[in-house]
N, C-alpha and C. Protein backbone atom coordinates (compact mmCIF):
# COMPACT_ATOMS: atom_id res chain seq x y z
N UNK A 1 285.51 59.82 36.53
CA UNK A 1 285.05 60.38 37.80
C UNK A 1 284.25 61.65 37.52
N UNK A 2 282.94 61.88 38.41
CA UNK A 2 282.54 63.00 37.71
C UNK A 2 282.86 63.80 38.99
N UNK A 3 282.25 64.94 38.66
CA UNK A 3 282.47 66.25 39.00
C UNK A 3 282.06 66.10 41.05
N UNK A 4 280.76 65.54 41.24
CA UNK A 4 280.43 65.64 42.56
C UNK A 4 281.42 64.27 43.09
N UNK A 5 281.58 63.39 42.60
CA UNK A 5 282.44 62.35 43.19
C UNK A 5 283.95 62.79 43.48
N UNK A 6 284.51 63.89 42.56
CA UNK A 6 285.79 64.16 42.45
C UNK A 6 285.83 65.70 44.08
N UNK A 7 284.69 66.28 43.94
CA UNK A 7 284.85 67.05 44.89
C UNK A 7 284.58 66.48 46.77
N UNK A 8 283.70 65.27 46.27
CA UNK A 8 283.99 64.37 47.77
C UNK A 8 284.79 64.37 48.04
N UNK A 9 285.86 63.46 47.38
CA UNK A 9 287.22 62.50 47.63
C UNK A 9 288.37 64.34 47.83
N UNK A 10 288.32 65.35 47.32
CA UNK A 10 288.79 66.05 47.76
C UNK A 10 288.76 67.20 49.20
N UNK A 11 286.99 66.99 49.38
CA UNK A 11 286.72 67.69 50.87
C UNK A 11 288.01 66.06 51.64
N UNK A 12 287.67 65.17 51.27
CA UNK A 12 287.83 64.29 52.30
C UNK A 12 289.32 63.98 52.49
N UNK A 13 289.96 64.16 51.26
CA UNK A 13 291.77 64.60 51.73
C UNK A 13 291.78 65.76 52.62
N UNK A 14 290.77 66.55 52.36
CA UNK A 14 291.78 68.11 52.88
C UNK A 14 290.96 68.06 54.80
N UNK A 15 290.10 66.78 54.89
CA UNK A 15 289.96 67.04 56.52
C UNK A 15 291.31 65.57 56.93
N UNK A 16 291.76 65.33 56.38
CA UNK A 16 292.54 64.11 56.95
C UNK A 16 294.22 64.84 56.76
N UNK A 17 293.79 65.70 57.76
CA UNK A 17 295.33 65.89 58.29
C UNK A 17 295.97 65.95 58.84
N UNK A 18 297.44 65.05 58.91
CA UNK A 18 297.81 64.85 60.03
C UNK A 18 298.71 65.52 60.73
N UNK A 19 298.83 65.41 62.13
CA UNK A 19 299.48 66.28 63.08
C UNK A 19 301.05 66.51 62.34
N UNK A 20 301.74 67.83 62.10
CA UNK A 20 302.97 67.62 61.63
C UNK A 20 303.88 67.19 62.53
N UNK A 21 305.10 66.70 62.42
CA UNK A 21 305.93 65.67 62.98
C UNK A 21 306.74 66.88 63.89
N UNK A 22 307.19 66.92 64.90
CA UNK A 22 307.34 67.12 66.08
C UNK A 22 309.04 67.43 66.41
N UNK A 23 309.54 68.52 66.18
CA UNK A 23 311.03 68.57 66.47
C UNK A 23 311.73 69.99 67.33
N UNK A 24 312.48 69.53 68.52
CA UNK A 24 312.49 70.49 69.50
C UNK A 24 313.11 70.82 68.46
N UNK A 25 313.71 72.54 68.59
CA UNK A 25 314.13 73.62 67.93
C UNK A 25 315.99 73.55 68.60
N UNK A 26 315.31 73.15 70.20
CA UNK A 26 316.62 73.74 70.73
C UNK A 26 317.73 72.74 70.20
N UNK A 27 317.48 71.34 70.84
CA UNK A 27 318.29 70.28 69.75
C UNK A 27 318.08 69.52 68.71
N UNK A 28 317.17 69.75 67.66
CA UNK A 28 316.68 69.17 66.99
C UNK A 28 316.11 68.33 66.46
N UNK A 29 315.89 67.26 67.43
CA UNK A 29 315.39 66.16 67.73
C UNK A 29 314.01 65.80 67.74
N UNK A 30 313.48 64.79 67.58
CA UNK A 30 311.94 64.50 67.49
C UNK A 30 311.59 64.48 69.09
N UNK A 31 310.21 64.36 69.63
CA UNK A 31 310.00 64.40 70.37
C UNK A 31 310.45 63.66 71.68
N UNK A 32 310.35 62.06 70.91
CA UNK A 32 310.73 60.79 71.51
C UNK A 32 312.11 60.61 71.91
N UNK A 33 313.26 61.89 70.87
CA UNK A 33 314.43 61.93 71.18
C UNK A 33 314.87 63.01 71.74
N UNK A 34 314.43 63.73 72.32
CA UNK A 34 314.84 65.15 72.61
C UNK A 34 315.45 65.02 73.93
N UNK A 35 316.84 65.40 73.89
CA UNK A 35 317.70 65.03 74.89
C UNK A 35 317.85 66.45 76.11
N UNK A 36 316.69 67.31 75.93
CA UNK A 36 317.26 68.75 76.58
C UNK A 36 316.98 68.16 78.34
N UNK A 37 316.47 67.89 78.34
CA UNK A 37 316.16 67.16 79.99
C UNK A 37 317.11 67.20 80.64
N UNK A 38 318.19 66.41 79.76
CA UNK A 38 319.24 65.54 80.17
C UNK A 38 320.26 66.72 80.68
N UNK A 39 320.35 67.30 79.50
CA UNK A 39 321.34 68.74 79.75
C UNK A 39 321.25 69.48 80.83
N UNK A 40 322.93 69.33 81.49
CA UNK A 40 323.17 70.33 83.24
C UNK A 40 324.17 71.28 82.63
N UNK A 41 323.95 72.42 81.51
CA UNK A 41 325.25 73.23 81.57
C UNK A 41 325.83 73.52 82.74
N UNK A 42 327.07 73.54 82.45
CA UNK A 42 328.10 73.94 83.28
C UNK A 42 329.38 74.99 82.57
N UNK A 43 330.15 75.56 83.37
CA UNK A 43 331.16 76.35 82.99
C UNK A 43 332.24 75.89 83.09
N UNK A 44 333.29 75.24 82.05
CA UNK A 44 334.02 74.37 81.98
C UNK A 44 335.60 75.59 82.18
N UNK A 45 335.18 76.52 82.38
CA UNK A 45 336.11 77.80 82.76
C UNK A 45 337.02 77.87 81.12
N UNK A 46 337.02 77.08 80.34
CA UNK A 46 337.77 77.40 78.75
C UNK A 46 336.40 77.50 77.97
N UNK A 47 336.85 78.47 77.01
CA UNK A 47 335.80 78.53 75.81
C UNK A 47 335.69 77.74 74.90
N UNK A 48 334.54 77.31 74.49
CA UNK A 48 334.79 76.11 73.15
C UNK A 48 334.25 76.69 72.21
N UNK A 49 335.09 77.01 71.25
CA UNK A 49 334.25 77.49 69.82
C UNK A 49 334.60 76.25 68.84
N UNK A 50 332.85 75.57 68.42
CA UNK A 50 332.55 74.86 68.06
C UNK A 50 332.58 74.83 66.35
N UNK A 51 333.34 74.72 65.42
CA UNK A 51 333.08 75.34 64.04
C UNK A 51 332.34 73.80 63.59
N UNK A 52 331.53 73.61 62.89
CA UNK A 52 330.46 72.99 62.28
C UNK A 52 330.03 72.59 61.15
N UNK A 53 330.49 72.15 60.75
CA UNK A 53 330.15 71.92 58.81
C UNK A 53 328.32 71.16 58.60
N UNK A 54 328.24 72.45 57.25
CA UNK A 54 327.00 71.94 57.19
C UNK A 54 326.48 70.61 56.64
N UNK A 55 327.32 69.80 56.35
CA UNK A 55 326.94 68.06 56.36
C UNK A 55 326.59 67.69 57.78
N UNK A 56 327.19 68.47 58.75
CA UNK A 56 327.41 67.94 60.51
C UNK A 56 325.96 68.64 61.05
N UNK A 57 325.41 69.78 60.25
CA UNK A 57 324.42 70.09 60.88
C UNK A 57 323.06 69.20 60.68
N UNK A 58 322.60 68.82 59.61
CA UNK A 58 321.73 67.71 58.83
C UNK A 58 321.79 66.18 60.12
N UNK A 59 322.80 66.19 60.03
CA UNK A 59 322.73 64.56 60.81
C UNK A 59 322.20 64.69 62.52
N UNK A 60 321.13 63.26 62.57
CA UNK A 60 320.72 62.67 63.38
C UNK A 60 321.53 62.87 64.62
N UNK A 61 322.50 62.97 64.95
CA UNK A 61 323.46 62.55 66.10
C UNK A 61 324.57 64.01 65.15
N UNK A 62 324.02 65.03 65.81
CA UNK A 62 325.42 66.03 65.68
C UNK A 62 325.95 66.74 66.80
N UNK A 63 326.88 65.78 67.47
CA UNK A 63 327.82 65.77 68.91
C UNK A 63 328.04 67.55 69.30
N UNK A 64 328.72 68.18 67.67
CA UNK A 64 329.21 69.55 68.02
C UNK A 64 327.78 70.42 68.93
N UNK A 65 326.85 69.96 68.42
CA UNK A 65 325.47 70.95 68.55
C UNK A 65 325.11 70.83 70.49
N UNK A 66 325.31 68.94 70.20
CA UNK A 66 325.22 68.65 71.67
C UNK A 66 326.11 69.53 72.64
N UNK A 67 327.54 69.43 72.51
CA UNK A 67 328.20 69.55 73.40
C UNK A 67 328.12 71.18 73.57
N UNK A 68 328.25 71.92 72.52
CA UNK A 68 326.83 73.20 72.91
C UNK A 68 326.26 73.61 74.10
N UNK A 69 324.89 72.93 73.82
CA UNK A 69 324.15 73.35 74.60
C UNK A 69 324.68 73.29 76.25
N UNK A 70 325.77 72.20 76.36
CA UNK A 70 326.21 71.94 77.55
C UNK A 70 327.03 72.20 78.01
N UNK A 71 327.82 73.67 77.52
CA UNK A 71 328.86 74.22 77.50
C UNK A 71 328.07 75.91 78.08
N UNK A 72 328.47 75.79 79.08
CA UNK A 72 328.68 77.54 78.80
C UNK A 72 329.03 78.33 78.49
N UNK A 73 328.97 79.70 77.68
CA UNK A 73 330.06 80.52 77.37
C UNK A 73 330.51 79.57 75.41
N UNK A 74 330.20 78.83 75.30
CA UNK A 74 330.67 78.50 73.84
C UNK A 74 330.06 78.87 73.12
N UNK A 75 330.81 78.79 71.70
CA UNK A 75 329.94 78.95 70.92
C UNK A 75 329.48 77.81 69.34
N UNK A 76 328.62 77.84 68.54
CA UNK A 76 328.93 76.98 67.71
C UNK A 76 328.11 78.12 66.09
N UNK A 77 329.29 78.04 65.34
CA UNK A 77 329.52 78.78 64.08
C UNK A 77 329.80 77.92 62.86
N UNK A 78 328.42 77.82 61.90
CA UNK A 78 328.30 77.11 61.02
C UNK A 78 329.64 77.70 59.75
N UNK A 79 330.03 76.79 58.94
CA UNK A 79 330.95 77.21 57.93
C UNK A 79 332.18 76.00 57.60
N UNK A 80 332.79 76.35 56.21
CA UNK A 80 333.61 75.60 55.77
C UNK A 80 334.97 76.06 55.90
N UNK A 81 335.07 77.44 54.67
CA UNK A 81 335.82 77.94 55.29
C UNK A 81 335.24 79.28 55.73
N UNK A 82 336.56 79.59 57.16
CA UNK A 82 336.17 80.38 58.10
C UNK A 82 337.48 81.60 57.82
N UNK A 83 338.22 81.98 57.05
CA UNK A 83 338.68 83.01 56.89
C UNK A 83 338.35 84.43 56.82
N UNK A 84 337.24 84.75 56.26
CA UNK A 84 336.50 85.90 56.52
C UNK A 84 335.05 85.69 57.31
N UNK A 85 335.14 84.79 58.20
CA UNK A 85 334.42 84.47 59.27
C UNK A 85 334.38 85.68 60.42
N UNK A 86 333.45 86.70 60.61
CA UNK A 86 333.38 88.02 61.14
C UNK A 86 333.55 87.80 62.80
N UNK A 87 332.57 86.00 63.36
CA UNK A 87 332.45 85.95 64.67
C UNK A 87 334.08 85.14 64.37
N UNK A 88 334.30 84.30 64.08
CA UNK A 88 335.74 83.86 64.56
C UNK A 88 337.11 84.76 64.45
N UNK A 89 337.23 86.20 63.73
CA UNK A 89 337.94 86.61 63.47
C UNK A 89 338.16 87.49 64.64
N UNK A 90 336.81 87.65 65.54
CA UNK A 90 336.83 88.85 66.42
C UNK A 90 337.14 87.93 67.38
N UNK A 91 337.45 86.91 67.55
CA UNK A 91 337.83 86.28 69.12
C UNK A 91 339.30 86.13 68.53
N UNK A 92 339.55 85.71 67.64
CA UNK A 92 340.86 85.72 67.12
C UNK A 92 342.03 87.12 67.42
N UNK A 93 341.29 88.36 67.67
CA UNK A 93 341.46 89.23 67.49
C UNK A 93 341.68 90.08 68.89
N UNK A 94 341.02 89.65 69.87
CA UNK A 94 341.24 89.87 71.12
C UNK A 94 342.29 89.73 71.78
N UNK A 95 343.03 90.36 72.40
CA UNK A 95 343.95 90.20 73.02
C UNK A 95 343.56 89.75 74.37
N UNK A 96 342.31 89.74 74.83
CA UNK A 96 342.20 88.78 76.51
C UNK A 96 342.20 87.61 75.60
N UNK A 97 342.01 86.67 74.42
CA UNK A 97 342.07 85.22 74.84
C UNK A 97 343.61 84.48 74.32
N UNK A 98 343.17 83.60 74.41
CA UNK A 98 344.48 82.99 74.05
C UNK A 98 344.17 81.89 73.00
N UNK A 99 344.36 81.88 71.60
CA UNK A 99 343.43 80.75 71.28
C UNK A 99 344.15 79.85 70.91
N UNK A 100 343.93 78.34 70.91
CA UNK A 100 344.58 76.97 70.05
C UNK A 100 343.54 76.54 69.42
N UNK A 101 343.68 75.25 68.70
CA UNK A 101 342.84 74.64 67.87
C UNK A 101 342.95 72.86 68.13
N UNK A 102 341.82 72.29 68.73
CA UNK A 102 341.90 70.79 68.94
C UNK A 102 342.31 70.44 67.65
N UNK A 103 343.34 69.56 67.39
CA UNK A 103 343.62 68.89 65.94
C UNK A 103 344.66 68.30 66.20
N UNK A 104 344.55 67.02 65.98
CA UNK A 104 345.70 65.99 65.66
C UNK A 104 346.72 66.38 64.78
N UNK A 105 348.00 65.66 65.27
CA UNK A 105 349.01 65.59 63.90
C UNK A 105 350.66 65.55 64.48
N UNK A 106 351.23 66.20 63.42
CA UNK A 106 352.66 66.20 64.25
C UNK A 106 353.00 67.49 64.84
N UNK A 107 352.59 68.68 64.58
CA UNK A 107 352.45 69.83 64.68
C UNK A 107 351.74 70.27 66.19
N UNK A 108 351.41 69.21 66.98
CA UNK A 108 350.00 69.38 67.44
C UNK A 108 350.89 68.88 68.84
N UNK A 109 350.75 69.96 69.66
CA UNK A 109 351.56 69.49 71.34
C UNK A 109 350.22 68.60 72.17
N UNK A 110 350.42 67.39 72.33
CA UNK A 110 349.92 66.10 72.47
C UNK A 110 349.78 66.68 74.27
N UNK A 111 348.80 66.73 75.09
CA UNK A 111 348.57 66.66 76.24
C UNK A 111 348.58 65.33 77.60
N UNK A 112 348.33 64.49 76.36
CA UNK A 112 348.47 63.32 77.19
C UNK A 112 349.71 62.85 77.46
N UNK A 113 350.46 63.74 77.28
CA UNK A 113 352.47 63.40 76.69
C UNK A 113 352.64 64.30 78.32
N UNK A 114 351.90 65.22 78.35
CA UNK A 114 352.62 66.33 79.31
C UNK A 114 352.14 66.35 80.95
N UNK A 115 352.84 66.61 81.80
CA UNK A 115 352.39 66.90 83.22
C UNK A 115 351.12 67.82 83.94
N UNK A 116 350.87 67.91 84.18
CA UNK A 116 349.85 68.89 85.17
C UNK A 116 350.85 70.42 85.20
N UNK A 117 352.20 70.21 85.53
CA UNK A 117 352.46 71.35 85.72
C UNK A 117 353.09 71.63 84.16
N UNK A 118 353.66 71.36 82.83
CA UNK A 118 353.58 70.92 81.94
C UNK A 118 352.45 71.72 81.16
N UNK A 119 351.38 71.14 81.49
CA UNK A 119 350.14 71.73 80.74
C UNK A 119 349.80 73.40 81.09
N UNK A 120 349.69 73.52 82.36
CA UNK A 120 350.07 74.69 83.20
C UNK A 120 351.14 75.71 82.36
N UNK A 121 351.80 75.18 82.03
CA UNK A 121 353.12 76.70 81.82
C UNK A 121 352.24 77.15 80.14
N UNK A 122 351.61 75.82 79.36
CA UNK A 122 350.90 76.30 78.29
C UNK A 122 349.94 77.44 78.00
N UNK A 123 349.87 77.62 79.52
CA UNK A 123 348.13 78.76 79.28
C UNK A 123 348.14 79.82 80.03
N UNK A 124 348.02 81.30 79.14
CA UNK A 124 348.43 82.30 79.97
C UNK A 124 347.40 82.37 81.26
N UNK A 125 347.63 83.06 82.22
CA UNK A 125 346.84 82.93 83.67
C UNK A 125 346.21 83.97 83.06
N UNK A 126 346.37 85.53 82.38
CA UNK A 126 345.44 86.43 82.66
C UNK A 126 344.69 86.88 81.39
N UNK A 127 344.63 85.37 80.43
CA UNK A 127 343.60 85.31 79.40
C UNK A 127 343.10 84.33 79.40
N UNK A 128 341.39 84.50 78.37
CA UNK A 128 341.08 83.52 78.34
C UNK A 128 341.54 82.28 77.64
N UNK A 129 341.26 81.08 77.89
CA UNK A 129 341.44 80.06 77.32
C UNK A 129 340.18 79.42 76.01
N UNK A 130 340.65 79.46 74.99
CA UNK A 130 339.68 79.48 73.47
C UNK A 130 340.35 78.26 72.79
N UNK A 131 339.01 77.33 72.55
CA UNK A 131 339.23 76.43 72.21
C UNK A 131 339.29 76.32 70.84
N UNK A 132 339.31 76.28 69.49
CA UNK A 132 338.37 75.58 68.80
C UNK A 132 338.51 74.12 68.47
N UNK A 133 337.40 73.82 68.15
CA UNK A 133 336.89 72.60 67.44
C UNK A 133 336.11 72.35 66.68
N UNK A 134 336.75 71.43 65.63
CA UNK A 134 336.41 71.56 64.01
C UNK A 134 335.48 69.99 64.55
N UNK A 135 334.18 69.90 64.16
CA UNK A 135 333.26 69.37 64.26
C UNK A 135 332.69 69.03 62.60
N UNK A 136 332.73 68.30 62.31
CA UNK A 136 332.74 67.37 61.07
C UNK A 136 333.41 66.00 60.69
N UNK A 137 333.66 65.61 59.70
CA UNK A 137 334.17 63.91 59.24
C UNK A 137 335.68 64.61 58.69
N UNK A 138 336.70 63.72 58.67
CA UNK A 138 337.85 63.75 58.82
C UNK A 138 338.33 64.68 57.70
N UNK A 139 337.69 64.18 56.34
CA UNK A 139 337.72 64.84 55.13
C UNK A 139 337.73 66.44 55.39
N UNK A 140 336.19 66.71 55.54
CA UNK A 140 335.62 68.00 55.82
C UNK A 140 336.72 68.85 57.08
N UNK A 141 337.10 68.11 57.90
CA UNK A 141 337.97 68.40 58.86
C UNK A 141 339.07 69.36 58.52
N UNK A 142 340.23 68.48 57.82
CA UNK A 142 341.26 69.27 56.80
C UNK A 142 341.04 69.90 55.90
N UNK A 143 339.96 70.55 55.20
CA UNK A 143 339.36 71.18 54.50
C UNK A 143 339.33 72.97 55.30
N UNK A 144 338.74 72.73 56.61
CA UNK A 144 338.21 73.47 57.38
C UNK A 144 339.42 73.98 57.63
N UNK A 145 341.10 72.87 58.11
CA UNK A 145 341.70 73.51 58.90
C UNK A 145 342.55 74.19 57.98
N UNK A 146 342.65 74.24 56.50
CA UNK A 146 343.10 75.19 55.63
C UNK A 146 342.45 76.85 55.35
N UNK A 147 341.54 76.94 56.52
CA UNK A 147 341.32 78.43 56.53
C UNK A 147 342.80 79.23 57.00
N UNK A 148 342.77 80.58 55.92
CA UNK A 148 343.66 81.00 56.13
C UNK A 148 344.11 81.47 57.75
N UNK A 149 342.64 81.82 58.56
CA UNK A 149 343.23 82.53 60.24
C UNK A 149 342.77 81.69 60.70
N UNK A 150 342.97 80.13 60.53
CA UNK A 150 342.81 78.88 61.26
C UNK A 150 344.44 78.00 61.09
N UNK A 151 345.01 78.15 60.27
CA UNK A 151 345.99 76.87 59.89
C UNK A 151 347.38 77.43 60.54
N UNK A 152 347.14 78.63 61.20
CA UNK A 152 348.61 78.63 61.55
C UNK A 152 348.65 78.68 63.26
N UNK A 153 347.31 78.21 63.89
CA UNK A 153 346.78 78.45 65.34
C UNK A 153 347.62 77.74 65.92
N UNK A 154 348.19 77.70 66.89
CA UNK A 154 348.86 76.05 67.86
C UNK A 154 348.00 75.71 68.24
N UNK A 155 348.39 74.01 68.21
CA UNK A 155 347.45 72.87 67.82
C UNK A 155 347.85 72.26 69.12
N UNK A 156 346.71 71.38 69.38
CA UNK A 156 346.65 70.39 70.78
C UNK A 156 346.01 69.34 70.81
N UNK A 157 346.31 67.97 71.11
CA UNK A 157 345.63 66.89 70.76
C UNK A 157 345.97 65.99 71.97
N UNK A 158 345.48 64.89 71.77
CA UNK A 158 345.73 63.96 72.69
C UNK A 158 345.17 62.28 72.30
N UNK A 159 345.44 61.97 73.45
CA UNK A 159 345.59 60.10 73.12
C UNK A 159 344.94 60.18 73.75
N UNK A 160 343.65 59.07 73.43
CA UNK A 160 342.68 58.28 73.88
C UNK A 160 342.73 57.02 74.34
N UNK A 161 342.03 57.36 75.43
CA UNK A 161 342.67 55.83 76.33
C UNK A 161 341.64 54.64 76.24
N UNK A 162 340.20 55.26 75.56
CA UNK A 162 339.49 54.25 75.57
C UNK A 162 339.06 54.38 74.24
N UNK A 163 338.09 53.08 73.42
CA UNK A 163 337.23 53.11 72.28
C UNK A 163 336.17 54.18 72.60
N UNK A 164 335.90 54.90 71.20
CA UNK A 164 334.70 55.28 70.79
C UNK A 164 333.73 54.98 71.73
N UNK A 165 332.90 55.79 72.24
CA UNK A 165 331.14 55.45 72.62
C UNK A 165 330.20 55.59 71.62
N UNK A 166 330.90 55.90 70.22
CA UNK A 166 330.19 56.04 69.09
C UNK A 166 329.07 55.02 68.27
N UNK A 167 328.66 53.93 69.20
CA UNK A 167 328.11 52.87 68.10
C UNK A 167 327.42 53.19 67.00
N UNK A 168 326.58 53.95 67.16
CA UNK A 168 325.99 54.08 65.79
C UNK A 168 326.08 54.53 64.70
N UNK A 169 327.71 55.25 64.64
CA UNK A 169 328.31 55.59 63.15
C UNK A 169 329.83 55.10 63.22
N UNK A 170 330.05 54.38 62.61
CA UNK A 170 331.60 53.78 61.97
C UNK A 170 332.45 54.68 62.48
N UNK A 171 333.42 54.67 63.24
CA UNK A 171 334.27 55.75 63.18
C UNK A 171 335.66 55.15 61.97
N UNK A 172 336.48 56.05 61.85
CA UNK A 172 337.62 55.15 61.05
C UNK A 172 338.81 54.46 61.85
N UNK A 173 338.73 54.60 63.06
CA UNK A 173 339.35 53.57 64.01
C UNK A 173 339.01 53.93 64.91
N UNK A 174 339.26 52.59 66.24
CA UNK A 174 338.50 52.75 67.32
C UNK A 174 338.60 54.06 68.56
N UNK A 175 339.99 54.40 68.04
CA UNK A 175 340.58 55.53 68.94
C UNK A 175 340.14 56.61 68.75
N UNK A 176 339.40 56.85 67.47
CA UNK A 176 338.86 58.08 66.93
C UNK A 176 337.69 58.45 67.49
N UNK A 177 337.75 59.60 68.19
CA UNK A 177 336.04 60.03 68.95
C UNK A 177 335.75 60.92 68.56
N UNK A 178 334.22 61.18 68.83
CA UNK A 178 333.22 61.91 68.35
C UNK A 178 333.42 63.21 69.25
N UNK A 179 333.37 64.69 68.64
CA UNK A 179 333.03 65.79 69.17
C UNK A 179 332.98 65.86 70.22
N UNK A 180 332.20 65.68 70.73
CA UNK A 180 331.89 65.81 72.33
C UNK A 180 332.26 65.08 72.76
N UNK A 181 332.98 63.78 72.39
CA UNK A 181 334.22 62.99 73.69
C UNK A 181 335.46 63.64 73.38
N UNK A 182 335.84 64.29 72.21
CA UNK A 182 337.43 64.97 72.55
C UNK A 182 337.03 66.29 73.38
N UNK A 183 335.59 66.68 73.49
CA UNK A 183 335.80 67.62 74.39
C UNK A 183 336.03 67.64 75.54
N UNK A 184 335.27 66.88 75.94
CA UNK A 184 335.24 65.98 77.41
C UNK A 184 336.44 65.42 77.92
N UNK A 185 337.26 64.98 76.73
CA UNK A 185 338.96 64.27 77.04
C UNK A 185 339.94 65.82 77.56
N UNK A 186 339.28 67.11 76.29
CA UNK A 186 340.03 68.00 76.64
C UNK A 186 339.92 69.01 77.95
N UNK A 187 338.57 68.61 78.57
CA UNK A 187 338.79 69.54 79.45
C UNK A 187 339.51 68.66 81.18
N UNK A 188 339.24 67.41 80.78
CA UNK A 188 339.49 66.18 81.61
C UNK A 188 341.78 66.68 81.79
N UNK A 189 342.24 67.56 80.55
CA UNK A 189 343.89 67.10 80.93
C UNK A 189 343.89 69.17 80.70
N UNK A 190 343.20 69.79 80.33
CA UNK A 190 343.57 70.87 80.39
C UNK A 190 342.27 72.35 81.24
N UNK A 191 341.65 71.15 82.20
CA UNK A 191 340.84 72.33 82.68
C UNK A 191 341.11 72.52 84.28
N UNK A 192 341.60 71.89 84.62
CA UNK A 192 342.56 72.13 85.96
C UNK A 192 343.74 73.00 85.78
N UNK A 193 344.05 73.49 84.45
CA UNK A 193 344.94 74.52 84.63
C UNK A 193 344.32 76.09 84.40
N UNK A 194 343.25 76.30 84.49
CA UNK A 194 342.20 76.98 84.33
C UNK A 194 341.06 76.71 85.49
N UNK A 195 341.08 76.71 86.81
CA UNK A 195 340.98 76.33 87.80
C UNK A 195 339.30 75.36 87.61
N UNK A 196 338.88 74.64 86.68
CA UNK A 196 338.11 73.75 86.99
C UNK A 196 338.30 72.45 87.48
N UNK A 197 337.59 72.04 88.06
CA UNK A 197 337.72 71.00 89.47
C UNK A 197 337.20 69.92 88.90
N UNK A 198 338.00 69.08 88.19
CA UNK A 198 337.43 67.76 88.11
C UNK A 198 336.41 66.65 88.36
N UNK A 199 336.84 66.54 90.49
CA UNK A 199 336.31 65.82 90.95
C UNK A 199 334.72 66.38 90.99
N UNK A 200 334.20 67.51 90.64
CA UNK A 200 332.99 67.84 90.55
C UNK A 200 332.18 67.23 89.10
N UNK A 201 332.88 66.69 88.31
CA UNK A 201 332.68 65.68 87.59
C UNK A 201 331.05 66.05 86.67
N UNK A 202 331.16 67.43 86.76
CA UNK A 202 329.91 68.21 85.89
C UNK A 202 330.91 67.98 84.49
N UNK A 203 331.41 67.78 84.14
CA UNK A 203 331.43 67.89 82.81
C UNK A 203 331.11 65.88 82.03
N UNK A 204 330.97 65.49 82.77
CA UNK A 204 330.40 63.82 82.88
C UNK A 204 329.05 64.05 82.16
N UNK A 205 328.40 65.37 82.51
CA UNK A 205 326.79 65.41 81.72
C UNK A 205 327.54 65.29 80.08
N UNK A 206 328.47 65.66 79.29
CA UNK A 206 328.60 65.51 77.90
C UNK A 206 328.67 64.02 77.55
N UNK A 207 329.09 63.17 78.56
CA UNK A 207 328.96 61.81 77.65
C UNK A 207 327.41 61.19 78.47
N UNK A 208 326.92 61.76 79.26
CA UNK A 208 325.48 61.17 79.65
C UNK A 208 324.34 61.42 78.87
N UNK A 209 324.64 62.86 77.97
CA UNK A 209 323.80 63.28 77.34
C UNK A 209 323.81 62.46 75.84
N UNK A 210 325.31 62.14 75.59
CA UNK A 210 325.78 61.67 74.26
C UNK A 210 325.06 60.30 74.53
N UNK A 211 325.69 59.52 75.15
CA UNK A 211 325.36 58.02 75.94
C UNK A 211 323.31 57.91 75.69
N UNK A 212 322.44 58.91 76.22
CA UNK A 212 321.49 58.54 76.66
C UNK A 212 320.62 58.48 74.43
N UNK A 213 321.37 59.63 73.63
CA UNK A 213 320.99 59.75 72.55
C UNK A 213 321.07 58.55 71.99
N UNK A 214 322.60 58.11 72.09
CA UNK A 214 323.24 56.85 70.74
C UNK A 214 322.20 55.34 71.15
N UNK A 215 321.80 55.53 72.75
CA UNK A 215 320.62 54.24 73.25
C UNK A 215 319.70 54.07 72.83
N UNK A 216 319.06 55.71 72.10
CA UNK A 216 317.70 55.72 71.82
C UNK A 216 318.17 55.49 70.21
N UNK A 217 319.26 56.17 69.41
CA UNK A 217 319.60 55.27 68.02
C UNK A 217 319.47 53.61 67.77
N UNK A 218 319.95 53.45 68.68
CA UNK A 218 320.50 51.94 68.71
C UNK A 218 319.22 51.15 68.55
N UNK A 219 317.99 51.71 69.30
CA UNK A 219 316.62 51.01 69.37
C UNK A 219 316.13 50.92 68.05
N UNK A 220 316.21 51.32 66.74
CA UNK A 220 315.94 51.18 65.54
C UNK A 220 316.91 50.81 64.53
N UNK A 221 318.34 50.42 64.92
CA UNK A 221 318.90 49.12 64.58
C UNK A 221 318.58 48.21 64.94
């Protein structure tokens, strides 16, 4: 190739360029998927602090990020472990909240076990109510909940009454849900004791928003 042929073929790469690829900031999503539309925050009257592992931040479909944006008042704090975690240590640290930790197990006072008034005697009236939730894969999960000012939190869990809305990633059984449906389960048995109103059924935007994403996955299976 000589010299004027080689500087053609190079003017002519450097005008052929194409538009760079397109991703909202707020949820990370490509254009075609960008679910912010969808999103009606609301104030679910409990705090959700969202902890996040950075495998969970990378993926296509990351529920914790979703349920986010559609949360008021939450927060979401990247990390593995969170022991000298500066923002989780200072809510930890407050005496207005009251905090537990969503997590299965035996340790873990099961809500779906307990009454309305039951759930009620659980939560002080003149603090806040602080959630967390460990947002990652099961592994990464117990990993997380061995932070030292995480593993000794009281724990709260519950039974799921329906399958996964998860289609587009395996869960490890059907009962097992994604982020933003145990949130949605949790504010569904413990946010009426914290005077949010159910039948106003604003917190329904977390699986409409989840629901409208996994449709637009599903189209490229």
């Amino acid at each position: 190739m000589d010299l004027q042929t080689y500087r053609l073929r190079r003017k002519e790469q450097e005008q052929d360029v194409h538009e760079p690829r397109y991703v909202c900031w707020t949820c990370r999503q490509t254009r075609f998927g960008c679910f912010c539309e969808e999103v009606q925050a609301f104030d679910p009257h409990i705090q959700f602090v969202i902890l996040i592992h950075p495998i969970e931040v990378k993926r296509r479909i990351a529920t914790g990020r979703m349920a986010h944006l559609c949360l008021k008042n939450s927060a979401l704090i990247q990390g593995e472990d969170y022991t000298a975690n500066q923002r989780v240590n200072d809510i930890l640290a407050s005496e207005d909240n009251q905090c537990v930790v969503l997590y299965p197990g035996r340790n873990s006072v099961n809500l779906s076990d307990l009454s309305v008034e039951q759930r009620s005697s659980l939560v002080h009236t003149k603090k806040n109510l602080v959630i967390f939730v460990i947002d990652g894969t099961w592994a990464t999960a117990r990993k997380t909940m061995r932070s030292a000012n995480l593993k000794n939190l009281p724990r709260v869990c519950f039974t799921p009454t329906t399958p996964s809305r998860f289609r587009v990633r395996k869960q490890p059984a059907a009962e097992y849900h994604s982020t933003i449906e145990a949130i949605h389960q949790t504010i569904e048995l413990f946010g009426p004791t914290k005077g949010f109103k159910l039948e106003s059924r604003k917190h329904d935007n977390l699986l409409d928003v989840f629901d409208r994403l996994v449709e637009f996955q599903l189209q490229f299976i």
